[in-house]
N, C-alpha and C. Protein backbone atom coordinates (compact mmCIF):
# COMPACT_ATOMS: atom_id res chain seq x y z
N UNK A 1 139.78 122.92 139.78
CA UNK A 1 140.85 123.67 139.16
C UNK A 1 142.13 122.85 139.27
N UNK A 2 142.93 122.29 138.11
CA UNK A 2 143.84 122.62 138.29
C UNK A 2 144.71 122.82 138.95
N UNK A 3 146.17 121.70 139.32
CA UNK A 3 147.29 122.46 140.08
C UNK A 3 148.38 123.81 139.31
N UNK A 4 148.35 123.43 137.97
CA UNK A 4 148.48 124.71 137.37
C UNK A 4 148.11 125.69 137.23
N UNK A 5 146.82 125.74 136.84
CA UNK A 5 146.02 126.61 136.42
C UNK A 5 145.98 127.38 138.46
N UNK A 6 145.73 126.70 139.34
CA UNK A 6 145.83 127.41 140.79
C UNK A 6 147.34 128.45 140.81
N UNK A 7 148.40 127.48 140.22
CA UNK A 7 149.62 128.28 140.62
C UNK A 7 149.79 129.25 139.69
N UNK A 8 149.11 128.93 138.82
CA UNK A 8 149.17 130.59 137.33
C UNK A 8 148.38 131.56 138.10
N UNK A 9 146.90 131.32 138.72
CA UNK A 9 146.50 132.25 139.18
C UNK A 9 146.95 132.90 140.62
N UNK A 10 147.46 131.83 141.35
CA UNK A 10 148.49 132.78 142.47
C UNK A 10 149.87 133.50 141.95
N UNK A 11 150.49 132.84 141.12
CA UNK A 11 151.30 133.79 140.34
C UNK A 11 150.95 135.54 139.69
N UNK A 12 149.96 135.35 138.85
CA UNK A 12 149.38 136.33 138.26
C UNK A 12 148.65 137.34 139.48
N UNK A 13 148.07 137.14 140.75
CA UNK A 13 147.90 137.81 141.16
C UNK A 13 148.69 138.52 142.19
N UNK A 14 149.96 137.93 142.26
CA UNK A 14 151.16 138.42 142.36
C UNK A 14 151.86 139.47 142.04
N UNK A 15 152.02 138.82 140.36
CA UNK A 15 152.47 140.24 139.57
C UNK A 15 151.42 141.01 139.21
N UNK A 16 149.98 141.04 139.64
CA UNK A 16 149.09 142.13 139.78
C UNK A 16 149.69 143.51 140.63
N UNK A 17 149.69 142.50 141.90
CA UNK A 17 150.07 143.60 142.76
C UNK A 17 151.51 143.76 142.93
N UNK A 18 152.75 143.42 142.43
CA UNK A 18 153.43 144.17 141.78
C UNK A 18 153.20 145.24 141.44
N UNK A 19 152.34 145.17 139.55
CA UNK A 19 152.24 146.16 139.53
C UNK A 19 151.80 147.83 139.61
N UNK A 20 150.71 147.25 140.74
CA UNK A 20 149.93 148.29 141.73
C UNK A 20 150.78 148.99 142.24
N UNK A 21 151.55 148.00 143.05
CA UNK A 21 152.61 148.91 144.02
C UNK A 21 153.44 149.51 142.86
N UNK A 22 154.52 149.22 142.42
CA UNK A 22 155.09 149.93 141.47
C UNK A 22 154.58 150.88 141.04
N UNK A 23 153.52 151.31 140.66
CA UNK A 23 152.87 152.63 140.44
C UNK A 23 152.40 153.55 140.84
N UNK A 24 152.77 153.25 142.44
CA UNK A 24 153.07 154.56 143.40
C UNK A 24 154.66 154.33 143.78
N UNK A 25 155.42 154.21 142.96
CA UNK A 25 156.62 154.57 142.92
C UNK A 25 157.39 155.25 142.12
N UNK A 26 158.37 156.21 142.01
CA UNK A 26 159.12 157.01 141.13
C UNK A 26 159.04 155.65 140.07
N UNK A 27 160.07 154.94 140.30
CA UNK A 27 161.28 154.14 139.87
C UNK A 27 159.94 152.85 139.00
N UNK A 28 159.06 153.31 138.77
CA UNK A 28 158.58 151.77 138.37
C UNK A 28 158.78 151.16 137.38
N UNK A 29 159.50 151.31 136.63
CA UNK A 29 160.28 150.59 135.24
C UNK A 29 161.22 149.15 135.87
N UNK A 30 161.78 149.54 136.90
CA UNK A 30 162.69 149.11 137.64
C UNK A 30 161.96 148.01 138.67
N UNK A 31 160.60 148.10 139.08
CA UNK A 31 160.13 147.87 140.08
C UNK A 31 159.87 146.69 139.23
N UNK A 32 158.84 146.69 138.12
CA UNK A 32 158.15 146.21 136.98
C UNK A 32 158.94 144.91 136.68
N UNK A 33 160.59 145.37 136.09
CA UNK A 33 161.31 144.49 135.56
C UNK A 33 161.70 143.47 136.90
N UNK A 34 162.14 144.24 138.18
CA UNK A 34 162.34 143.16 139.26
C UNK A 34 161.21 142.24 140.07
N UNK A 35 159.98 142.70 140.36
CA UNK A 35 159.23 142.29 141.39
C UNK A 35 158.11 141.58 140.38
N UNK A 36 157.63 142.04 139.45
CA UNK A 36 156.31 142.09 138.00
C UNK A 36 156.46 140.79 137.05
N UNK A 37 157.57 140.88 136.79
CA UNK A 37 158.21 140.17 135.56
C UNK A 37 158.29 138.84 136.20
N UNK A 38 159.23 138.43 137.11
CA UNK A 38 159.31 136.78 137.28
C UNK A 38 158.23 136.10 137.51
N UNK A 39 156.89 136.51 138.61
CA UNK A 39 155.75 135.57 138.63
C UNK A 39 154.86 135.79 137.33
N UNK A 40 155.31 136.63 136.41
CA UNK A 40 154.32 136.94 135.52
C UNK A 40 154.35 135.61 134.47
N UNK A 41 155.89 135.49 133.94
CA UNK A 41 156.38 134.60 133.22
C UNK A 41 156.25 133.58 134.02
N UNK A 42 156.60 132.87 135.02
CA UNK A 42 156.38 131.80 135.88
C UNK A 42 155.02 131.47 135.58
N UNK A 43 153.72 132.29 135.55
CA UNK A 43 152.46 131.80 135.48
C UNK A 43 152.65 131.79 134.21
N UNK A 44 153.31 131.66 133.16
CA UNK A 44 152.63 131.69 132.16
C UNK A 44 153.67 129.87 131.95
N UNK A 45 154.46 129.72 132.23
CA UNK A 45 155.16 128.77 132.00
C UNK A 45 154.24 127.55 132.72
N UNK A 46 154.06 128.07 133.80
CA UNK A 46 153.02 127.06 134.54
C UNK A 46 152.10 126.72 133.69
N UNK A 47 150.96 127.65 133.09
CA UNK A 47 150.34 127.54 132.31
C UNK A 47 150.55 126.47 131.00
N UNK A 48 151.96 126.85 130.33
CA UNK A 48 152.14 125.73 129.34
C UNK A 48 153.09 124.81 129.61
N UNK A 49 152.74 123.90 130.90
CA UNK A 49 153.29 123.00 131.14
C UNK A 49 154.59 122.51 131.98
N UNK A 50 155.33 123.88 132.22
CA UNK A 50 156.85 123.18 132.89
C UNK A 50 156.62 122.96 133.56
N UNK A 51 157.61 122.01 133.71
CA UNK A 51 157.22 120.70 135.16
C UNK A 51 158.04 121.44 136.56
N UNK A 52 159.33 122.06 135.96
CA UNK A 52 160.01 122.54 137.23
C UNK A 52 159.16 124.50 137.34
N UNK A 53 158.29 124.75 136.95
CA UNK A 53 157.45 125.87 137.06
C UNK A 53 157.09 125.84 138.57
N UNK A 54 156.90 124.79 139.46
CA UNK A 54 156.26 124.86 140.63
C UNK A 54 157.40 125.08 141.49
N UNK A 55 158.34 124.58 141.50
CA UNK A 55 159.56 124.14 142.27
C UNK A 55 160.10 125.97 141.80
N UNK A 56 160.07 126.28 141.27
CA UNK A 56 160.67 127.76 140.91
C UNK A 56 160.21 128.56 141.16
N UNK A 57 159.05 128.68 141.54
CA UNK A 57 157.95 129.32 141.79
C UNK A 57 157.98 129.70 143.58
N UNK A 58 157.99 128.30 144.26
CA UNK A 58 158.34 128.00 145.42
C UNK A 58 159.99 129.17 146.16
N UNK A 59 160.73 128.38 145.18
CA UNK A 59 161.84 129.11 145.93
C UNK A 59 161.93 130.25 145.67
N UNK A 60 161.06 131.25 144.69
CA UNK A 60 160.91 132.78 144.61
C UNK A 60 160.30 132.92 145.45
N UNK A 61 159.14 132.33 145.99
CA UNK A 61 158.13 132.76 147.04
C UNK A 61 158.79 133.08 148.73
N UNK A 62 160.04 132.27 148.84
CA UNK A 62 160.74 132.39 149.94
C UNK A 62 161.04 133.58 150.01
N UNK A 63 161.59 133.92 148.97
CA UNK A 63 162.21 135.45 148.83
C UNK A 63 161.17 136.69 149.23
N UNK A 64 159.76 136.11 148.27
CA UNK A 64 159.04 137.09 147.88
C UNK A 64 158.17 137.34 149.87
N UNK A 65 158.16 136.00 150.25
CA UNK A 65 157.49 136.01 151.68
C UNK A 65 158.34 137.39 152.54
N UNK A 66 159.51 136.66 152.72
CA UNK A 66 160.60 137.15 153.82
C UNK A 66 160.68 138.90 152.79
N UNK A 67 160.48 139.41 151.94
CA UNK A 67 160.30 140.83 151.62
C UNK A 67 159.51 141.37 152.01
N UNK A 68 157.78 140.91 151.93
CA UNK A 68 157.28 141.41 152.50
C UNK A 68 156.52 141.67 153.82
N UNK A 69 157.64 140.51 154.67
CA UNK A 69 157.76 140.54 155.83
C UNK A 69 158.59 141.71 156.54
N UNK A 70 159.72 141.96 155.99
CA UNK A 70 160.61 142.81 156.18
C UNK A 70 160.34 144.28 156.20
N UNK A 71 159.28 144.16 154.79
CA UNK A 71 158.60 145.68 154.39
C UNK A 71 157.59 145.84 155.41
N UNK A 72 156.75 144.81 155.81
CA UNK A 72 155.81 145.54 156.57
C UNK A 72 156.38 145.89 157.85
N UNK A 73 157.37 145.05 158.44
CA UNK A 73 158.23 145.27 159.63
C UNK A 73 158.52 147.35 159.93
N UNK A 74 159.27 147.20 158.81
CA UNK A 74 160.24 148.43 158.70
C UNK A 74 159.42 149.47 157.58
N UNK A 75 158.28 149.81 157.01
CA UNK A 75 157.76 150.80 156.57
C UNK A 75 156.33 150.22 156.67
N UNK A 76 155.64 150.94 158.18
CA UNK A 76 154.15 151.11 157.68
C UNK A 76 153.67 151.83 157.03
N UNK A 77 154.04 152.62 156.35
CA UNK A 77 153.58 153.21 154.94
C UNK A 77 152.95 152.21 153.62
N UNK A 78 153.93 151.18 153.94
CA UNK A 78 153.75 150.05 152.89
C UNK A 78 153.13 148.90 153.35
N UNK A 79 152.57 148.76 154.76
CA UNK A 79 152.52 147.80 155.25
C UNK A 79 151.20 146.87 154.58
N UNK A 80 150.28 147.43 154.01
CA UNK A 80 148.97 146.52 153.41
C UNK A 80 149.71 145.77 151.95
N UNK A 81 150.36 146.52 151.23
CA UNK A 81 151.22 146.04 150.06
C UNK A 81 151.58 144.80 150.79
N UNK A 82 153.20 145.31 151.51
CA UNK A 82 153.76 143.89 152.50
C UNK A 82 153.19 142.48 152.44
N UNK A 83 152.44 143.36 153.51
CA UNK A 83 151.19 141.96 154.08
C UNK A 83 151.13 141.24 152.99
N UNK A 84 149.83 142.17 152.21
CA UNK A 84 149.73 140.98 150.65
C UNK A 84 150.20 140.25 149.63
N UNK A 85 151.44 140.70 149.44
CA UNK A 85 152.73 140.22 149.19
C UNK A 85 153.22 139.06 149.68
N UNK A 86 153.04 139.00 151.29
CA UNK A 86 153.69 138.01 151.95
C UNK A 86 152.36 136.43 151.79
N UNK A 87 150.83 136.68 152.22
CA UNK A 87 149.98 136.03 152.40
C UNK A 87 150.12 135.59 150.56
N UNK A 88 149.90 136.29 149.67
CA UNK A 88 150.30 135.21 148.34
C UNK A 88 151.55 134.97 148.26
N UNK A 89 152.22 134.72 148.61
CA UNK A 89 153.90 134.11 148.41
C UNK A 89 153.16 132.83 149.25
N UNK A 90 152.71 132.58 150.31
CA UNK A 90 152.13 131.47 151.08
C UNK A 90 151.07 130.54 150.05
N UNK A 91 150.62 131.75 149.52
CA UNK A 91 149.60 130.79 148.49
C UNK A 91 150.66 130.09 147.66
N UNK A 92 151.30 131.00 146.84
CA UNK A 92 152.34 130.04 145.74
C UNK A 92 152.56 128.85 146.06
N UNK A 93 153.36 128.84 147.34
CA UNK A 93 153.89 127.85 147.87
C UNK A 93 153.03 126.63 148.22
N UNK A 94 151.78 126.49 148.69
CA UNK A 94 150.77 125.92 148.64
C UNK A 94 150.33 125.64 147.36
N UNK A 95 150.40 126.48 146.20
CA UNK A 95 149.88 125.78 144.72
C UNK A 95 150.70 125.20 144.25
N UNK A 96 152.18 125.31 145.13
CA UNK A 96 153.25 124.74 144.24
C UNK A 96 153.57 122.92 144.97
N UNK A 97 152.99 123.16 146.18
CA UNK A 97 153.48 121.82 146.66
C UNK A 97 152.37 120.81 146.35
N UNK A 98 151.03 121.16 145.98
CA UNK A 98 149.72 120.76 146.01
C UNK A 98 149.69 119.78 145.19
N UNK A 99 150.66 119.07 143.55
CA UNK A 99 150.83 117.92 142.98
C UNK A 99 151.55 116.84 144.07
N UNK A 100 152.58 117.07 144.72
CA UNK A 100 152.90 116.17 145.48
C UNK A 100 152.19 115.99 146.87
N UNK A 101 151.40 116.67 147.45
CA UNK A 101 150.60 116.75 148.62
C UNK A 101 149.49 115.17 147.68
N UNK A 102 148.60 116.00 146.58
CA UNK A 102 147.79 114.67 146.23
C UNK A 102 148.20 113.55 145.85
N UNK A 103 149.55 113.64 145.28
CA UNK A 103 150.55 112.32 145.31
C UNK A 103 150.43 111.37 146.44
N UNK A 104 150.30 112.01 147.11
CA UNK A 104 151.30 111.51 148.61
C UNK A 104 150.25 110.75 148.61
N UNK A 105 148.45 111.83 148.99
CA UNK A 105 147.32 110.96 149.35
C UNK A 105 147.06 109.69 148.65
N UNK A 106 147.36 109.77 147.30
CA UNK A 106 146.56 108.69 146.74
C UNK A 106 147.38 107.47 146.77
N UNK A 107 149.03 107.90 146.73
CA UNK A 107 149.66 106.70 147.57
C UNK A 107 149.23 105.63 148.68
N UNK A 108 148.86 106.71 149.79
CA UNK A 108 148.67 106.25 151.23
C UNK A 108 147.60 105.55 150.93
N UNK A 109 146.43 105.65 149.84
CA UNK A 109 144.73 104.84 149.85
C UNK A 109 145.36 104.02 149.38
N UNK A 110 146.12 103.88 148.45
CA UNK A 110 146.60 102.64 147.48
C UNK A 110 147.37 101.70 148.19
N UNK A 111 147.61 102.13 149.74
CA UNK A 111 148.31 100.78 150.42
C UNK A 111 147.76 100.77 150.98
């Protein structure tokens, strides 16, 4: 697979569960447009090519980690959401660094 095609599908299953959670919420129009929407489009950009798609991806995932760190902290009600939230934000970040990780390797054989 793919370093794109990996970060479209950690993206996308992202804004999956987005919009799971959102739909045990009043407000999910709101939830949808904030939490749903950016990895949704991000995987799809990944998908056709942007180069800074990974790098953007990454620094949402900071955000998206440390939220649902926070959430599971302070509402166990929400805490399995949280969690999963937080463990794919880790993936992102891993699909997003994963072109320059094999960079690096094939550098290091090549000297």
């Amino acid at each position: 697979m793919s370093a794109q095609r990996y970060l479209a599908a950690a993206l996308g299953a992202l804004a999956a569960l987005f919009v799971g959670w959102s739909a045990t919420h009043a407000a999910a129009v709101s939830g949808l447009l904030v939490f749903a929407l950016p990895p949704a489009l991000l995987a799809i950009t990944a998908l056709r090519g942007w180069r800074r798609a990974g790098f953007t991806a990454a620094v949402l995932a900071l955000l998206w980690f440390s939220h649902g760190v926070m959430l599971a902290w302070a509402e166990p009600a929400q805490r399995l959401f949280a969690l999963a939230e937080a463990a794919l934000a880790l993936v992102v970040v891993h699909a997003a660094c994963l072109p320059g990780i094999r960079a690096r390797r094939t550098r290091n054989r090549q000297s």
